[in-house]
N, C-alpha and C. Protein backbone atom coordinates (compact mmCIF):
# COMPACT_ATOMS: atom_id res chain seq x y z
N UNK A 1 22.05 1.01 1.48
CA UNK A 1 22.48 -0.21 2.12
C UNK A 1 23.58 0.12 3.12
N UNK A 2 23.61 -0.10 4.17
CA UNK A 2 24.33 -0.39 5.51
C UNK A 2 24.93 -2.02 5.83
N UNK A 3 26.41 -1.87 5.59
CA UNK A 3 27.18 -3.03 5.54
C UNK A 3 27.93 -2.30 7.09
N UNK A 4 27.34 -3.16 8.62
CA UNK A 4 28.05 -2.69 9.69
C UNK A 4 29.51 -3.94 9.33
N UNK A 5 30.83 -3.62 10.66
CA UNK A 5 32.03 -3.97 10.67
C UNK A 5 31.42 -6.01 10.53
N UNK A 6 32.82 -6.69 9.55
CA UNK A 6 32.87 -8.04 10.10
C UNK A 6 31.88 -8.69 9.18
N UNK A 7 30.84 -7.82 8.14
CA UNK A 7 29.92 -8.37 7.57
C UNK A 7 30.80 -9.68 6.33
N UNK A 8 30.46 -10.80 6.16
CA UNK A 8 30.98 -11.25 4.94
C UNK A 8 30.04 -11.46 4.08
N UNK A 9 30.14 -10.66 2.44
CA UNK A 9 29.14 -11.20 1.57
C UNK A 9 29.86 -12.39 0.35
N UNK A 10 29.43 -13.50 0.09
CA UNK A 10 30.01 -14.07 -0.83
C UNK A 10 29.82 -14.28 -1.99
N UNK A 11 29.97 -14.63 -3.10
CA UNK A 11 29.64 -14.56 -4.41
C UNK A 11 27.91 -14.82 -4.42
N UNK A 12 27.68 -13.53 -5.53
CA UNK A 12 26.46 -13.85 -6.16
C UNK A 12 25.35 -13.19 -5.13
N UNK A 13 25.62 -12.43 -4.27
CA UNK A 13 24.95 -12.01 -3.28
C UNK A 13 24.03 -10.78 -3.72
N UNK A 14 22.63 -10.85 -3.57
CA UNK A 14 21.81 -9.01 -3.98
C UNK A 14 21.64 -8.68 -2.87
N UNK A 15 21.73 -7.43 -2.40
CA UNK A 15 21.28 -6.49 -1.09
C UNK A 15 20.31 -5.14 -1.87
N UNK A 16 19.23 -5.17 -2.31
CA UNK A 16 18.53 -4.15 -2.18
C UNK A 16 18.65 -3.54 -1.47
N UNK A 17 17.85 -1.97 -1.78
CA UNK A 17 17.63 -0.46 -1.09
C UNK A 17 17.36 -0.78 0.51
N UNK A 18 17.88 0.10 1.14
CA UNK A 18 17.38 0.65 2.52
C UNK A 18 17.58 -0.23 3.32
N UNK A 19 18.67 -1.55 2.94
CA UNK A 19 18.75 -2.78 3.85
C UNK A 19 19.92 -2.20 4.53
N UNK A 20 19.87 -2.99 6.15
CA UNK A 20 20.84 -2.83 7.05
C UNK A 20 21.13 -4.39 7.68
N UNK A 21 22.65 -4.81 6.92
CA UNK A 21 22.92 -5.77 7.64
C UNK A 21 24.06 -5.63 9.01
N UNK A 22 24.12 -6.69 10.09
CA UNK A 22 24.74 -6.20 11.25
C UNK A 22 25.62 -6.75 11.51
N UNK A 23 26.47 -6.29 12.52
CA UNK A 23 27.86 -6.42 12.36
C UNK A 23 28.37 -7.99 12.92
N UNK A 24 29.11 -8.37 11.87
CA UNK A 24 29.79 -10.05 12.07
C UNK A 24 28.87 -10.72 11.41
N UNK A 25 27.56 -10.51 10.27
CA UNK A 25 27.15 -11.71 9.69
C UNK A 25 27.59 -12.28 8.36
N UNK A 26 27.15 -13.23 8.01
CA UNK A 26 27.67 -14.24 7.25
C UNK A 26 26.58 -14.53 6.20
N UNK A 27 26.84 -13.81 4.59
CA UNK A 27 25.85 -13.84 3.81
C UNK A 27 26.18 -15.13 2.66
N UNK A 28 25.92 -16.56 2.63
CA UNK A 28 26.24 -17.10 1.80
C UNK A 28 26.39 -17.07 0.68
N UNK A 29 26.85 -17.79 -0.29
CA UNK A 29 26.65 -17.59 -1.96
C UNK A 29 24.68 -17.48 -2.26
N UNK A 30 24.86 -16.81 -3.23
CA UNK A 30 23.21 -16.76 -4.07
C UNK A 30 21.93 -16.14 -3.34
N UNK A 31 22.43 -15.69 -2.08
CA UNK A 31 21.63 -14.91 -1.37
C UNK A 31 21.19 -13.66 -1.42
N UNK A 32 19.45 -13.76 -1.90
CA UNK A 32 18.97 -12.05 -2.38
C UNK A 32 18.22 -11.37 -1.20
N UNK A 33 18.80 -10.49 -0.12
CA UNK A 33 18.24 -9.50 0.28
C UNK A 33 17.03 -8.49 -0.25
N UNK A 34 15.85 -8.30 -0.35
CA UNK A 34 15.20 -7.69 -0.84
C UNK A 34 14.83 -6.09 -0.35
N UNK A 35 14.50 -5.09 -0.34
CA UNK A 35 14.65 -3.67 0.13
C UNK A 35 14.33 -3.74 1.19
N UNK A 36 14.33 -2.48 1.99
CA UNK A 36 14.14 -2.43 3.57
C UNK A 36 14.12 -3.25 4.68
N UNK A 37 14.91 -4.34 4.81
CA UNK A 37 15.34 -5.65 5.03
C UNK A 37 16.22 -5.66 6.47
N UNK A 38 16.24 -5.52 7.36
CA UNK A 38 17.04 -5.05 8.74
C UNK A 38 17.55 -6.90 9.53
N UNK A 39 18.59 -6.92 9.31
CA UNK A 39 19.69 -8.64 9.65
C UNK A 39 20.77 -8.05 11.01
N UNK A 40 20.00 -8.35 12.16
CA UNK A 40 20.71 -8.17 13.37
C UNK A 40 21.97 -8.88 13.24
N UNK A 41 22.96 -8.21 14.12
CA UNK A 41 24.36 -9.19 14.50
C UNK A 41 24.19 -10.75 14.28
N UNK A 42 26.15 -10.95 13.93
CA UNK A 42 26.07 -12.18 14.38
C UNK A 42 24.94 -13.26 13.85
N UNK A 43 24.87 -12.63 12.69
CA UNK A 43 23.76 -14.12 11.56
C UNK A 43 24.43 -15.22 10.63
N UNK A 44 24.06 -16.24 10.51
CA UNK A 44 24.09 -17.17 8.89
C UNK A 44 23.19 -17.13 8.36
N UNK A 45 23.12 -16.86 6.95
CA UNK A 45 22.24 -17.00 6.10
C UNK A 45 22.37 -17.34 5.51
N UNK A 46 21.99 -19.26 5.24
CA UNK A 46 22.51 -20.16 3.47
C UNK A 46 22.28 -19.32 2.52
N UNK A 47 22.84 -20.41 1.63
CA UNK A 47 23.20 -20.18 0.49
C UNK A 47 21.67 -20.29 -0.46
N UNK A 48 21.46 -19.21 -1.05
CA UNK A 48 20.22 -19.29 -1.86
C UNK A 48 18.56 -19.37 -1.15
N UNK A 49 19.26 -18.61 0.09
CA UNK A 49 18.07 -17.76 1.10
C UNK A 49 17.68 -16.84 0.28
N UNK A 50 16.21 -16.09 0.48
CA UNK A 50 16.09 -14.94 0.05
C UNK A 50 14.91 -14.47 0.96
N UNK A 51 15.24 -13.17 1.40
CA UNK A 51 14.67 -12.74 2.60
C UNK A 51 13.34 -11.55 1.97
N UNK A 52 12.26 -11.50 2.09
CA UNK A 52 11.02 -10.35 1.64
C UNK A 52 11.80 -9.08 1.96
N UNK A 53 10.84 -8.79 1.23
CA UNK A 53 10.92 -6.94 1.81
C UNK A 53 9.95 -6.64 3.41
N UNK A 54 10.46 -5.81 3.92
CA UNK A 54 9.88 -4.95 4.91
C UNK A 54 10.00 -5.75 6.12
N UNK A 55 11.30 -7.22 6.01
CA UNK A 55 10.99 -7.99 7.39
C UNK A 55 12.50 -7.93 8.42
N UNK A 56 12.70 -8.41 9.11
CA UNK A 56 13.90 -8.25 10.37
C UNK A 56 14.06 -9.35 10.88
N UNK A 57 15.41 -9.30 10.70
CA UNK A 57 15.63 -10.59 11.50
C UNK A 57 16.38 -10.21 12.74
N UNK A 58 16.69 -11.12 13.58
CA UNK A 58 16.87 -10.83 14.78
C UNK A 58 18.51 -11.03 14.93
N UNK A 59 19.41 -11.05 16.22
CA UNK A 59 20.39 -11.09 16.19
C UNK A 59 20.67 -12.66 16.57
N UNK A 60 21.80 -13.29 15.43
CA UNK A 60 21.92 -14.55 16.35
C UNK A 60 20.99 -15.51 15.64
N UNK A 61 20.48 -15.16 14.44
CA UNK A 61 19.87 -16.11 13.42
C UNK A 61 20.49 -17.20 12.61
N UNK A 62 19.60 -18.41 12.36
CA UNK A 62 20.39 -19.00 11.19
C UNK A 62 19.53 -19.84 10.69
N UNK A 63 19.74 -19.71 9.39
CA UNK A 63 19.24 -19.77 8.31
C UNK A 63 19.54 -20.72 7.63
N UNK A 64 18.60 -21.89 7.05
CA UNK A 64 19.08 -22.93 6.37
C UNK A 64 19.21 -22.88 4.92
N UNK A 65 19.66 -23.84 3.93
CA UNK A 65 20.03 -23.67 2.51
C UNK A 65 18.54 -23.26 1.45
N UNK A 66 18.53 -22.38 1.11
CA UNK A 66 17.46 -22.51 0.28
C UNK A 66 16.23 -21.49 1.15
N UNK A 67 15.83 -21.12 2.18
CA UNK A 67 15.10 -20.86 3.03
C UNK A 67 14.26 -19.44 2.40
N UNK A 68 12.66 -19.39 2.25
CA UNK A 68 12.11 -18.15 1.61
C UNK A 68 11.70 -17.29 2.83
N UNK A 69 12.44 -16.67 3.49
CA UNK A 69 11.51 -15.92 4.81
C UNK A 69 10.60 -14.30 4.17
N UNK A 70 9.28 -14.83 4.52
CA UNK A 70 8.75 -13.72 4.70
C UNK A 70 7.88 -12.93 5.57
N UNK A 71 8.33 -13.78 6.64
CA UNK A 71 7.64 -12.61 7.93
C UNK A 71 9.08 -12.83 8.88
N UNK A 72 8.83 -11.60 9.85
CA UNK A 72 10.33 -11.29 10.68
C UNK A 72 10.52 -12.72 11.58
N UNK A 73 11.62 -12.52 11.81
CA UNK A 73 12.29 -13.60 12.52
C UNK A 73 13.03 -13.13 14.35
N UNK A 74 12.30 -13.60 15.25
CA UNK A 74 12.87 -13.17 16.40
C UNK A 74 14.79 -13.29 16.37
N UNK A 75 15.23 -13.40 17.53
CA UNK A 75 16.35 -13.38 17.68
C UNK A 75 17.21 -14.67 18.49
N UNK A 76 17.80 -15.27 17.94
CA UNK A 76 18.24 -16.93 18.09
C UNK A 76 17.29 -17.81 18.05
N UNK A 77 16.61 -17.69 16.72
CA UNK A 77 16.26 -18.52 16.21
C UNK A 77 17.00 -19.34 15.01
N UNK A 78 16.61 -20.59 14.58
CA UNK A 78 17.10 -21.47 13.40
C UNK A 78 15.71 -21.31 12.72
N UNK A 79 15.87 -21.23 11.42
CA UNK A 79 14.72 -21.49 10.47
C UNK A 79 15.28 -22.05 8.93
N UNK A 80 14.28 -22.45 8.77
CA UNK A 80 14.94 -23.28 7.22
C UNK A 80 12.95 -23.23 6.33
N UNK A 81 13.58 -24.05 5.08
CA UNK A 81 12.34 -24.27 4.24
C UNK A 81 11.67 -23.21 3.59
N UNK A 82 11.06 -23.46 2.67
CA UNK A 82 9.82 -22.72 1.54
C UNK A 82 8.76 -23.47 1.67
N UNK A 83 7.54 -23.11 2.69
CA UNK A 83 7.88 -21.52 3.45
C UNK A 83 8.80 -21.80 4.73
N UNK A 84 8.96 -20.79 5.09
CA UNK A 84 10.06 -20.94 6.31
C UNK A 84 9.00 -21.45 7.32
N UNK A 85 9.89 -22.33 8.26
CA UNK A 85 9.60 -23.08 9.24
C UNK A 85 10.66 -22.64 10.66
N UNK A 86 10.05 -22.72 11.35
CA UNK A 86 11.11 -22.48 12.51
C UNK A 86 11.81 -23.46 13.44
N UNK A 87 12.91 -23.73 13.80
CA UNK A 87 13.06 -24.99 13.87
C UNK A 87 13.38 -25.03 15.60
N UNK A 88 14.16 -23.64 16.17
CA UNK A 88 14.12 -23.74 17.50
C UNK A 88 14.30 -22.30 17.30
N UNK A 89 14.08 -21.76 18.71
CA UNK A 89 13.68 -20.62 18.88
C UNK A 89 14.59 -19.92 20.36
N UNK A 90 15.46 -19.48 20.25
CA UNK A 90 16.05 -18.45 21.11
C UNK A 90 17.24 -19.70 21.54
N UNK A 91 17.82 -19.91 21.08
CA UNK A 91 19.11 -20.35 20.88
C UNK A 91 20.21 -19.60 20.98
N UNK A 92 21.41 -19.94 21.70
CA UNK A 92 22.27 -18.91 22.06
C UNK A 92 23.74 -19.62 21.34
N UNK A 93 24.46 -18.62 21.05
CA UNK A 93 25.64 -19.37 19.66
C UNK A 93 26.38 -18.76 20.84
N UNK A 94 27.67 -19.34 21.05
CA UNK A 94 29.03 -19.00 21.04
C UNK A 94 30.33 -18.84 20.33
């Protein structure tokens, strides 16, 4: 596991094998990372997300409460729901 600078994890958090999260994101409470798992810069990820194995998210993601992603996620996007839904797509945060 690869924790780059600025990462915050908060209670109750799993990060399985071979995951790389990126620098400045924001891992809510109850959130399970699953192995080989790659979380570009600059993310949110609610609380009691849980992300598959073998998928990527992009930089500049965010993630709603509860959210099951299991296919990759471009980069400034919003997604939420079981199954994940995408809600807008290339969104730019300041």
């Amino acid at each position: 596991m690869i924790l780059e600078d600025g990462v915050l994890l908060n209670n109750s958090v799993t990060v399985s094998h071979n995951s790389i999260i990126g620098k400045s994101s924001f891992l809510a409470p109850g959130v399970v990372i699953s192995g080989n798992v790659k979380i570009g810069k600059e993310n949110f990820i609610g609380s009691g997300t849980v992300v598959s194995n073998n998928t990527e998210l992009g930089d500049n993601v965010i993630t709603g409460i509860g959210t099951v992603i299991t296919k990759s996620v471009i980069a400034g996007s919003s997604v939420i729901g079981n199954p994940m839904k995408i809600l807008t797509e290339k969104i730019k945060l300041k």
